[in-house]
C-alpha atoms as a PDB file:
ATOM      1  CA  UNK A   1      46.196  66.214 -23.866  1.00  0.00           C
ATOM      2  CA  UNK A   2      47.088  65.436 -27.337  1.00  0.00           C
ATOM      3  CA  UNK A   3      50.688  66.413 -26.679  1.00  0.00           C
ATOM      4  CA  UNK A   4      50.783  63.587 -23.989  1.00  0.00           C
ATOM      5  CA  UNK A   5      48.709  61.128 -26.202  1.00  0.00           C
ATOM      6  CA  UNK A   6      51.335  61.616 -28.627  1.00  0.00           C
ATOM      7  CA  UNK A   7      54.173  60.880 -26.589  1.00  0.00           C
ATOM      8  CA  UNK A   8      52.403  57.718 -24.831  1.00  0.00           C
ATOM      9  CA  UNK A   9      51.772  56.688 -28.279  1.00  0.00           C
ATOM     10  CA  UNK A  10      55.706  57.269 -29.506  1.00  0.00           C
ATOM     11  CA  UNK A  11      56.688  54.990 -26.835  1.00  0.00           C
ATOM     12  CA  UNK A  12      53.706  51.986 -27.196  1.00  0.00           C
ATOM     13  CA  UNK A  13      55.063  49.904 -29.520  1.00  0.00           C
ATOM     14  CA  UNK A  14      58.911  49.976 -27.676  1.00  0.00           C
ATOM     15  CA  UNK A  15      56.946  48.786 -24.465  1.00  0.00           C
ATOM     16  CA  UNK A  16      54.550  46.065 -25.744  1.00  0.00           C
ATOM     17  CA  UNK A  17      57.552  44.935 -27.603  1.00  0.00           C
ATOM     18  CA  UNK A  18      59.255  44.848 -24.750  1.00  0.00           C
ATOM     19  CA  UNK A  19      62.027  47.498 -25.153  1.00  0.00           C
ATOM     20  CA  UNK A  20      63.744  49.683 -23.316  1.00  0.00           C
ATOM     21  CA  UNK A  21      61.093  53.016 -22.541  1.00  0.00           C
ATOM     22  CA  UNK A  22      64.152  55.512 -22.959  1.00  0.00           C
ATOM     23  CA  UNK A  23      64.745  53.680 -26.659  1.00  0.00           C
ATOM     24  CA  UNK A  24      67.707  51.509 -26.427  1.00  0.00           C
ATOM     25  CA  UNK A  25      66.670  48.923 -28.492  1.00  0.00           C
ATOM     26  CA  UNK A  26      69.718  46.836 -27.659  1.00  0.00           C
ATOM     27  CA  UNK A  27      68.071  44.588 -25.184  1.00  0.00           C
ATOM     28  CA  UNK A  28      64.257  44.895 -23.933  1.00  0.00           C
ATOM     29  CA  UNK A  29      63.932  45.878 -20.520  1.00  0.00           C
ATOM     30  CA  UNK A  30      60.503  45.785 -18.580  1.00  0.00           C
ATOM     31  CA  UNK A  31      59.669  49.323 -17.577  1.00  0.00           C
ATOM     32  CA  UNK A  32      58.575  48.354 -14.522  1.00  0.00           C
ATOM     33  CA  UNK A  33      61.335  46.039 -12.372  1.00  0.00           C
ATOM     34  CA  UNK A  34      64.376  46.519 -14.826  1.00  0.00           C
ATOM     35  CA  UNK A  35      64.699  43.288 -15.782  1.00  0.00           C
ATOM     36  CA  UNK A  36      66.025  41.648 -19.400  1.00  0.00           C
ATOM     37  CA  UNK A  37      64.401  38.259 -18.574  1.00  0.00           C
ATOM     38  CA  UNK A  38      61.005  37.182 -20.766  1.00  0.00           C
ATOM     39  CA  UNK A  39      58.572  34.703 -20.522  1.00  0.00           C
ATOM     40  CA  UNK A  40      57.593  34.214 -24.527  1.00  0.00           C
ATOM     41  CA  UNK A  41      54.455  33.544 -25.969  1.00  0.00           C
ATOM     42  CA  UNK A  42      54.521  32.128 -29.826  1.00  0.00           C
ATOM     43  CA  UNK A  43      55.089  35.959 -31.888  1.00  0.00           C
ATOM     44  CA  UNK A  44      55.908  37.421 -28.518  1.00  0.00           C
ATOM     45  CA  UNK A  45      59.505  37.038 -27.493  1.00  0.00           C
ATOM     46  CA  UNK A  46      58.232  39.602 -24.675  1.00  0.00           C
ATOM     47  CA  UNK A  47      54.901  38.461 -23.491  1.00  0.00           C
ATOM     48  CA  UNK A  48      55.409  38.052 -19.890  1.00  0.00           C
ATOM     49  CA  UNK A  49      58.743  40.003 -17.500  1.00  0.00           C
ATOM     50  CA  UNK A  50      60.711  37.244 -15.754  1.00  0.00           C
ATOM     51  CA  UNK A  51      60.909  39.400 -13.005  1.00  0.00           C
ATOM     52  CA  UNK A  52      58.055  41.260 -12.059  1.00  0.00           C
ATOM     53  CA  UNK A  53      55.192  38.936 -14.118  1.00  0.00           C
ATOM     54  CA  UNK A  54      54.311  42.281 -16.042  1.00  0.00           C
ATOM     55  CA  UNK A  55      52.468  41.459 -19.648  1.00  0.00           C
ATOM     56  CA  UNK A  56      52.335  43.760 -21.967  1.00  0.00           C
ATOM     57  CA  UNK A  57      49.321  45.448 -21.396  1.00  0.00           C
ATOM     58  CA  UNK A  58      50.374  45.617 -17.448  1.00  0.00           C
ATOM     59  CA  UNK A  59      53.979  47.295 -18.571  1.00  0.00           C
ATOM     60  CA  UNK A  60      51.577  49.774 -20.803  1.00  0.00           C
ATOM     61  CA  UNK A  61      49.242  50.548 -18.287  1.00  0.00           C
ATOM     62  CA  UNK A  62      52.664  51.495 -16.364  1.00  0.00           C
ATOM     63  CA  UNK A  63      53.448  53.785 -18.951  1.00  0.00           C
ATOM     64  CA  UNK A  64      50.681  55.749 -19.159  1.00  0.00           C
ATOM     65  CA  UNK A  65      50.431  56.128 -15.520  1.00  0.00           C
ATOM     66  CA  UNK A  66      54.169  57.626 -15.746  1.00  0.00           C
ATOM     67  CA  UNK A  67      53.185  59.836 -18.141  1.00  0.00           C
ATOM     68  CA  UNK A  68      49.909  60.767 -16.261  1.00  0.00           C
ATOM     69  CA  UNK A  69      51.214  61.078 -13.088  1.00  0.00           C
ATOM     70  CA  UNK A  70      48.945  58.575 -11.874  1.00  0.00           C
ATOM     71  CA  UNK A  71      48.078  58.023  -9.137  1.00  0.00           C
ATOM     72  CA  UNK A  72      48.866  60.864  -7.000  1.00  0.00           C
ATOM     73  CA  UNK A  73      49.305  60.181  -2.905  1.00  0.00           C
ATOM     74  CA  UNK A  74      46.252  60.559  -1.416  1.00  0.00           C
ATOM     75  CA  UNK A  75      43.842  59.506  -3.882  1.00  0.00           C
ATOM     76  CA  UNK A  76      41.156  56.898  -3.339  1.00  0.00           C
ATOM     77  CA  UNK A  77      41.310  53.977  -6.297  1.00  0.00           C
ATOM     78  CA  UNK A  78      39.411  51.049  -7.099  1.00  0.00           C
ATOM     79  CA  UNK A  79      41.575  48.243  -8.762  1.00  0.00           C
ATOM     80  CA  UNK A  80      39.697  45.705 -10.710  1.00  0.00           C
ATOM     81  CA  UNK A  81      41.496  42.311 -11.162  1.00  0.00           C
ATOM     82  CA  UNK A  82      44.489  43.799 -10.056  1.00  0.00           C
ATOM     83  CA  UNK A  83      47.255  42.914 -11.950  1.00  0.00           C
ATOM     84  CA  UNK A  84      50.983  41.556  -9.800  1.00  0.00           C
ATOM     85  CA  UNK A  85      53.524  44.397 -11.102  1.00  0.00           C
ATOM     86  CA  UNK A  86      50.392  47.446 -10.866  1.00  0.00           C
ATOM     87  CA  UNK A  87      48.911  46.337  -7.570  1.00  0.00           C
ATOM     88  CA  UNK A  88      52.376  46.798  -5.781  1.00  0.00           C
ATOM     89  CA  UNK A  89      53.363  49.929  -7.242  1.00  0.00           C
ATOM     90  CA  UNK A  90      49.464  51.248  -6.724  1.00  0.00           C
ATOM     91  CA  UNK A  91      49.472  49.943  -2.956  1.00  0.00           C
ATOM     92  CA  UNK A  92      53.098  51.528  -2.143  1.00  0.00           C
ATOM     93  CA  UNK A  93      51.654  55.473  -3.309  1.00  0.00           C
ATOM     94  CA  UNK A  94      48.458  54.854  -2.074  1.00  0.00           C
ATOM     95  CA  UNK A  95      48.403  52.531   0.857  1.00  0.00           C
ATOM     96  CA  UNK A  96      44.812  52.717   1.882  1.00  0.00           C
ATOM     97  CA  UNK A  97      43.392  54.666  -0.387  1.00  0.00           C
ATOM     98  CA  UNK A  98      44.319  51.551  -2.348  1.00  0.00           C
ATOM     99  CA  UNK A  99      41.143  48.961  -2.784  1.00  0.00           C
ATOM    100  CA  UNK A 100      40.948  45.906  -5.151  1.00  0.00           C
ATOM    101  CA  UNK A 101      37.963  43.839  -6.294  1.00  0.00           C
ATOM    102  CA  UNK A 102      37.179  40.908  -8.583  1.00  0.00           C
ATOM    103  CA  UNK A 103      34.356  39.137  -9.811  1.00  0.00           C
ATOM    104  CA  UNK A 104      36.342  35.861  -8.312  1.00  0.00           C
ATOM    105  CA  UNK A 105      38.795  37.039  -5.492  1.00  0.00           C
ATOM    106  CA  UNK A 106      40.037  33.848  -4.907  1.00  0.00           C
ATOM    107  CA  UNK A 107      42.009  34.064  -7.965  1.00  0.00           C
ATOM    108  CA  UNK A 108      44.475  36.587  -6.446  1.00  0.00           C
ATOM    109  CA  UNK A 109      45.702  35.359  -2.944  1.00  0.00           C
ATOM    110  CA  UNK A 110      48.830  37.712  -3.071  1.00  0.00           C
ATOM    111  CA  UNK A 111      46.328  40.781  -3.182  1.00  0.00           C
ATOM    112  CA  UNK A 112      45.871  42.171   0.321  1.00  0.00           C
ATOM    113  CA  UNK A 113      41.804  42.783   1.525  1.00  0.00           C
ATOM    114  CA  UNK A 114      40.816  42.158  -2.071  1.00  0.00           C
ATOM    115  CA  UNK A 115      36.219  42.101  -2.624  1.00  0.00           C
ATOM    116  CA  UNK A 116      34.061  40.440  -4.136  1.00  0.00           C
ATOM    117  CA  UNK A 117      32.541  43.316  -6.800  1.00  0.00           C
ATOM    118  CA  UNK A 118      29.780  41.752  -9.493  1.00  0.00           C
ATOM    119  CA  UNK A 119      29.936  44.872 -12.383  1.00  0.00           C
ATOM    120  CA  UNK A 120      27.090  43.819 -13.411  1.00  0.00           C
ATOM    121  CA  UNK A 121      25.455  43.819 -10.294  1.00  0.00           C
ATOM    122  CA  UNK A 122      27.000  45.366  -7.789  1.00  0.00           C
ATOM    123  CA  UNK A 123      27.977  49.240  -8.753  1.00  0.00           C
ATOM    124  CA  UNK A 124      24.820  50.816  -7.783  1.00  0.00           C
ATOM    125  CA  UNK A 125      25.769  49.743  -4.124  1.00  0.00           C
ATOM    126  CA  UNK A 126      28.958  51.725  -4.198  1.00  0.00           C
ATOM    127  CA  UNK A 127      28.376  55.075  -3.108  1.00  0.00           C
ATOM    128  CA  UNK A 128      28.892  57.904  -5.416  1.00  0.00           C
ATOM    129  CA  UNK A 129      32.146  59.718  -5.377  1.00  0.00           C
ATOM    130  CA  UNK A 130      33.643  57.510  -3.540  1.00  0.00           C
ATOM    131  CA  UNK A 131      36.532  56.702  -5.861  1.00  0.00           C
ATOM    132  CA  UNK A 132      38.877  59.511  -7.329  1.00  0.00           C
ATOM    133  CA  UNK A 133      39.722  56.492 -10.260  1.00  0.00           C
ATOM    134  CA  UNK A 134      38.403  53.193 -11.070  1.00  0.00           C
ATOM    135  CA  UNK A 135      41.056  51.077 -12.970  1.00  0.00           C
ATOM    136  CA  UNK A 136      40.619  47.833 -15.153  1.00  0.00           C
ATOM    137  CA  UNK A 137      42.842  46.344 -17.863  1.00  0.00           C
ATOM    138  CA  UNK A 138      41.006  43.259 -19.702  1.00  0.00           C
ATOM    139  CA  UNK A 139      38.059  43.057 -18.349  1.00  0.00           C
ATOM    140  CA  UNK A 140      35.166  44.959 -19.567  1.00  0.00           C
ATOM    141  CA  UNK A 141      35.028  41.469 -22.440  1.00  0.00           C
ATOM    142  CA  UNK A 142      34.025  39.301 -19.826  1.00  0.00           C
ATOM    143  CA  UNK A 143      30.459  41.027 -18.903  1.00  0.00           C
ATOM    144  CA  UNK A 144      27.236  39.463 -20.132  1.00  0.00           C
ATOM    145  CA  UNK A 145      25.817  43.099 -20.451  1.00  0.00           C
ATOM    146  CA  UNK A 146      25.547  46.091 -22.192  1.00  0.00           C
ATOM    147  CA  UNK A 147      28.790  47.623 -21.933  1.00  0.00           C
ATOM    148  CA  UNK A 148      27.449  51.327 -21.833  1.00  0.00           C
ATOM    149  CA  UNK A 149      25.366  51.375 -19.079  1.00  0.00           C
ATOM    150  CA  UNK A 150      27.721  49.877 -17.245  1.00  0.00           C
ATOM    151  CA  UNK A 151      30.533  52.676 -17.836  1.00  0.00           C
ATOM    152  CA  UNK A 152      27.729  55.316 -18.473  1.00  0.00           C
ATOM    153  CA  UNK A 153      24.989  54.477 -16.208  1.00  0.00           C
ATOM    154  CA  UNK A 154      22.371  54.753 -19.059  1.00  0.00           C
END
């Protein structure tokens, strides 16, 4: 595990800056569509991939699921606010063992069956083991509650 944590962290900061995963700093390519186009942010020249809508923290996510091996055909995953570039990569290995939920659904009309999921108030209705993963980027913030028993059930 460390060895991998290592070499997820070698490659972080060539990712969230945009560049190429396999080090060619020449020109920043998103590690997820291939493309050298960027949406910029002020003090990020790579915030946002022109091509697939990836931000940083959606190309990272990327990366450590390459380096994982995640997800694995045949699993069963829960997708909180499913990011554009993750959702379609998730959905194409996993098909229906793919779900996604949000606190407000309508926000993603491109997402296929997405649900209406409350953290807060909603987990203890999903049964138990029925997920192989959950997966969330940037979203844990937004809950009025404590944090631990969410992710801990204490």
């Amino acid at each position: 595990m460390s060895s991998l944590l290592l070499s997820i962290n070698e490659r972080v900061g060539s990712v969230t800056a945009g560049a190429d995963i396999r080090g060619d700093q020449s020109e920043p390519t998103c590690n997820i569509c291939g493309s050298t186009q960027w949406k910029e942010k002020p003090g990020r020249p790579t915030f946002k991939c022109a091509g697939c809508g990836a931000t940083e923290r959606a190309r990272l996510m990327r990366l450590v699921m390459d380096a994982t091996g995640f997800p694995k055909p045949g699993m069963r995953v829960l997708h909180f606010a499913p990011e554009r570039a993750i959702y379609r990569s998730l959905r194409g290995v996993l098909g229906d063992g793919y779900e996604c939920a949000d606190f407000n659904p309508e926000l993603f009309p491109k997402v296929d069956n997405i649900r209406k999921i409350d953290l807060v108030n909603d987990l203890e209705k999903l049964e138990s083991n029925s997920y192989d993963a959950i997966t969330h980027i940037h979203v844990m913030e937004h809950i009025p509650c404590n944090i631990t028993a969410v992710l801990c059930g204490a």
